[in-house]
Protein backbone atom coordinates (compact mmCIF):
# COMPACT_ATOMS: atom_id res chain seq x y z
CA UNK A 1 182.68 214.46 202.94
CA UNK A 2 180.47 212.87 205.69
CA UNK A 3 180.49 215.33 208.06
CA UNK A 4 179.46 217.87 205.29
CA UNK A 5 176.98 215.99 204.08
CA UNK A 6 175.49 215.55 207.45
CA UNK A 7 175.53 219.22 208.10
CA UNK A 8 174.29 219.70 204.41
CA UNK A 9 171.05 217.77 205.71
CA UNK A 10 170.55 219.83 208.72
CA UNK A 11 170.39 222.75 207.49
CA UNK A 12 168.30 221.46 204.54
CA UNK A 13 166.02 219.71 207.78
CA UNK A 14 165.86 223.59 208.70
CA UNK A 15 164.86 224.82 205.27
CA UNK A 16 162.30 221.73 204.55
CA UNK A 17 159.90 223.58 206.74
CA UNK A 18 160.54 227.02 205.10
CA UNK A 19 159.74 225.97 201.43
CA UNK A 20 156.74 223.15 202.59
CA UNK A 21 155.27 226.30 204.52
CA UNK A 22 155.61 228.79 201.41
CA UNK A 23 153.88 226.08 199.34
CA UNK A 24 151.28 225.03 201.70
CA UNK A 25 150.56 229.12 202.56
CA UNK A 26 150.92 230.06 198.69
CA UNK A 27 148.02 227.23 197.39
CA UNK A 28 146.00 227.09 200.24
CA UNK A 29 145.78 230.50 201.39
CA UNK A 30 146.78 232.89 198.23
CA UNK A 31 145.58 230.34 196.27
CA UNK A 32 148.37 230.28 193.55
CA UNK A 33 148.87 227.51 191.30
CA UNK A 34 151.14 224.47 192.90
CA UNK A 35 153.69 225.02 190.34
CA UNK A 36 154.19 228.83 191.11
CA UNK A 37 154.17 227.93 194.95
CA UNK A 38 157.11 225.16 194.74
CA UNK A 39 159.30 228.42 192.83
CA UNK A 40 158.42 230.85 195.83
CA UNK A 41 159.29 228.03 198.20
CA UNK A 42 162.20 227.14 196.58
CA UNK A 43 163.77 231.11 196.60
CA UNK A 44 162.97 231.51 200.00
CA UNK A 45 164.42 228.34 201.67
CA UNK A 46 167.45 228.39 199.05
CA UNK A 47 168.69 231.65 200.35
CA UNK A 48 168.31 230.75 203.89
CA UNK A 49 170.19 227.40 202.88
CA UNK A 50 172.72 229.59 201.40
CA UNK A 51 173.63 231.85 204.32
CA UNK A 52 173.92 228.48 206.56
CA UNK A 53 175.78 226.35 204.28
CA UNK A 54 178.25 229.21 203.63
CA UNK A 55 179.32 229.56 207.29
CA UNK A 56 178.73 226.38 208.92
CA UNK A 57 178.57 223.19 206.11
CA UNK A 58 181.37 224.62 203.90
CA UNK A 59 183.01 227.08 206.69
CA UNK A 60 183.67 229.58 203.47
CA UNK A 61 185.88 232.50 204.33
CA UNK A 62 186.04 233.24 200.46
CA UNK A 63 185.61 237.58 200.21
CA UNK A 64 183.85 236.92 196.94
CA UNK A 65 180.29 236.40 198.78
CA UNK A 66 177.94 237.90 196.17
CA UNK A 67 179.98 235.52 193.10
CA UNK A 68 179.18 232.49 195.88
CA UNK A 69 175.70 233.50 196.23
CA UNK A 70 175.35 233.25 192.85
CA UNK A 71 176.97 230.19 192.18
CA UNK A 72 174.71 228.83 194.66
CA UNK A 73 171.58 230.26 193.35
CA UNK A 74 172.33 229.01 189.55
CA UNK A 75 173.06 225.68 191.07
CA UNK A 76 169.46 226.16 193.20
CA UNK A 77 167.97 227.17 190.31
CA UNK A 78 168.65 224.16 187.69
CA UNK A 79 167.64 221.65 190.98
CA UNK A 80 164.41 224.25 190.60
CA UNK A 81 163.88 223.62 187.31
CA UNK A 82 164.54 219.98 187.56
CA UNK A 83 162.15 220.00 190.18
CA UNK A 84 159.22 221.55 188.38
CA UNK A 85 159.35 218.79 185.62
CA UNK A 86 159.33 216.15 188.04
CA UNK A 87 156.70 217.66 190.32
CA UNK A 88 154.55 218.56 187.76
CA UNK A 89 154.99 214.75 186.39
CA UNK A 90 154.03 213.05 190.22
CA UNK A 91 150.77 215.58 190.10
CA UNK A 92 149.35 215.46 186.80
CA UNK A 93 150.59 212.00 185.77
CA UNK A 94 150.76 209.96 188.86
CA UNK A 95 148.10 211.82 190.29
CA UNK A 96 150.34 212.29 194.02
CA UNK A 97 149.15 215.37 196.27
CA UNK A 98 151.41 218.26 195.83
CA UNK A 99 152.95 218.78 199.19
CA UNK A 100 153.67 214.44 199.01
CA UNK A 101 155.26 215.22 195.62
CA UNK A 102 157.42 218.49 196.88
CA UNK A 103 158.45 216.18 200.20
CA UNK A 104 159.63 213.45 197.87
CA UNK A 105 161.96 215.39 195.74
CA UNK A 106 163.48 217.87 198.45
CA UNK A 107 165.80 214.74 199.37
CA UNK A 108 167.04 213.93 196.01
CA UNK A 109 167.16 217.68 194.46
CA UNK A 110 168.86 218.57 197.32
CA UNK A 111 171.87 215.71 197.05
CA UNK A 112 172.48 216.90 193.64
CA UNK A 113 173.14 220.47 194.76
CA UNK A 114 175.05 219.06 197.62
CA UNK A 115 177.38 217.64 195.40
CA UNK A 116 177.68 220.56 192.70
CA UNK A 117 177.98 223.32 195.77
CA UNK A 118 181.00 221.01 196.78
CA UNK A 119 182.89 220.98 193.88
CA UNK A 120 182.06 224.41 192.90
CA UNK A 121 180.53 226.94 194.84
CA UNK A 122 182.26 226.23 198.12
């Protein structure tokens, strides 16, 4: 399980920039509202985090790509969810910057779906 998790954290080491750069871009530049930004981020470094994870982390070879994808989405999208809530309570109650916030909870939302891709997308 080591060596997975360790690869688990690379590749989420290679989507940290992806979704803190779709935030950063989406506030500071389109000027959306934080909240929307951390979704945007979130669908754009899961699915690069699922094409990785798939071949390398988990070394699938499952046919059924599309019903893994999926799997791996809904699982993305409840740590999403989960990390809306808590993002929205660092900002608003605890007053933390946004992007401190989002680079916080990247580590812990994305042991959860570690463990849940484990035992049941992969």
């Amino acid at each position: 399980m080591f060596k997975k998790l360790l690869k688990y954290f690379l590749v989420g080491c290679l989507t940290v920039p992806l979704n803190l750069g779709t935030v950063l871009f989406s506030v500071e530049f389109l000027h959306f509202h934080y909240r929307l930004a951390v979704v945007l981020g979130f669908i754009f470094s899961v699915s690069l985090g699922f094409l990785f994870n798939r071949t390398w982390t988990f070394a699938s070879e499952s046919k059924e790509r599309l019903r893994q994808y999926f799997k791996y989405f809904s699982i993305a999208l409840s740590g999403m969810s989960l990390n809306v809530i808590l993002i929205t309570v660092l900002v608003e109650v605890f007053g933390l910057w946004y992007l401190l916030a989002q680079f916080i909870l990247n580590p812990i939302i994305g042991f959860r779906c570690f463990l849940t891709n484990r035992r049941w997308t992969f």
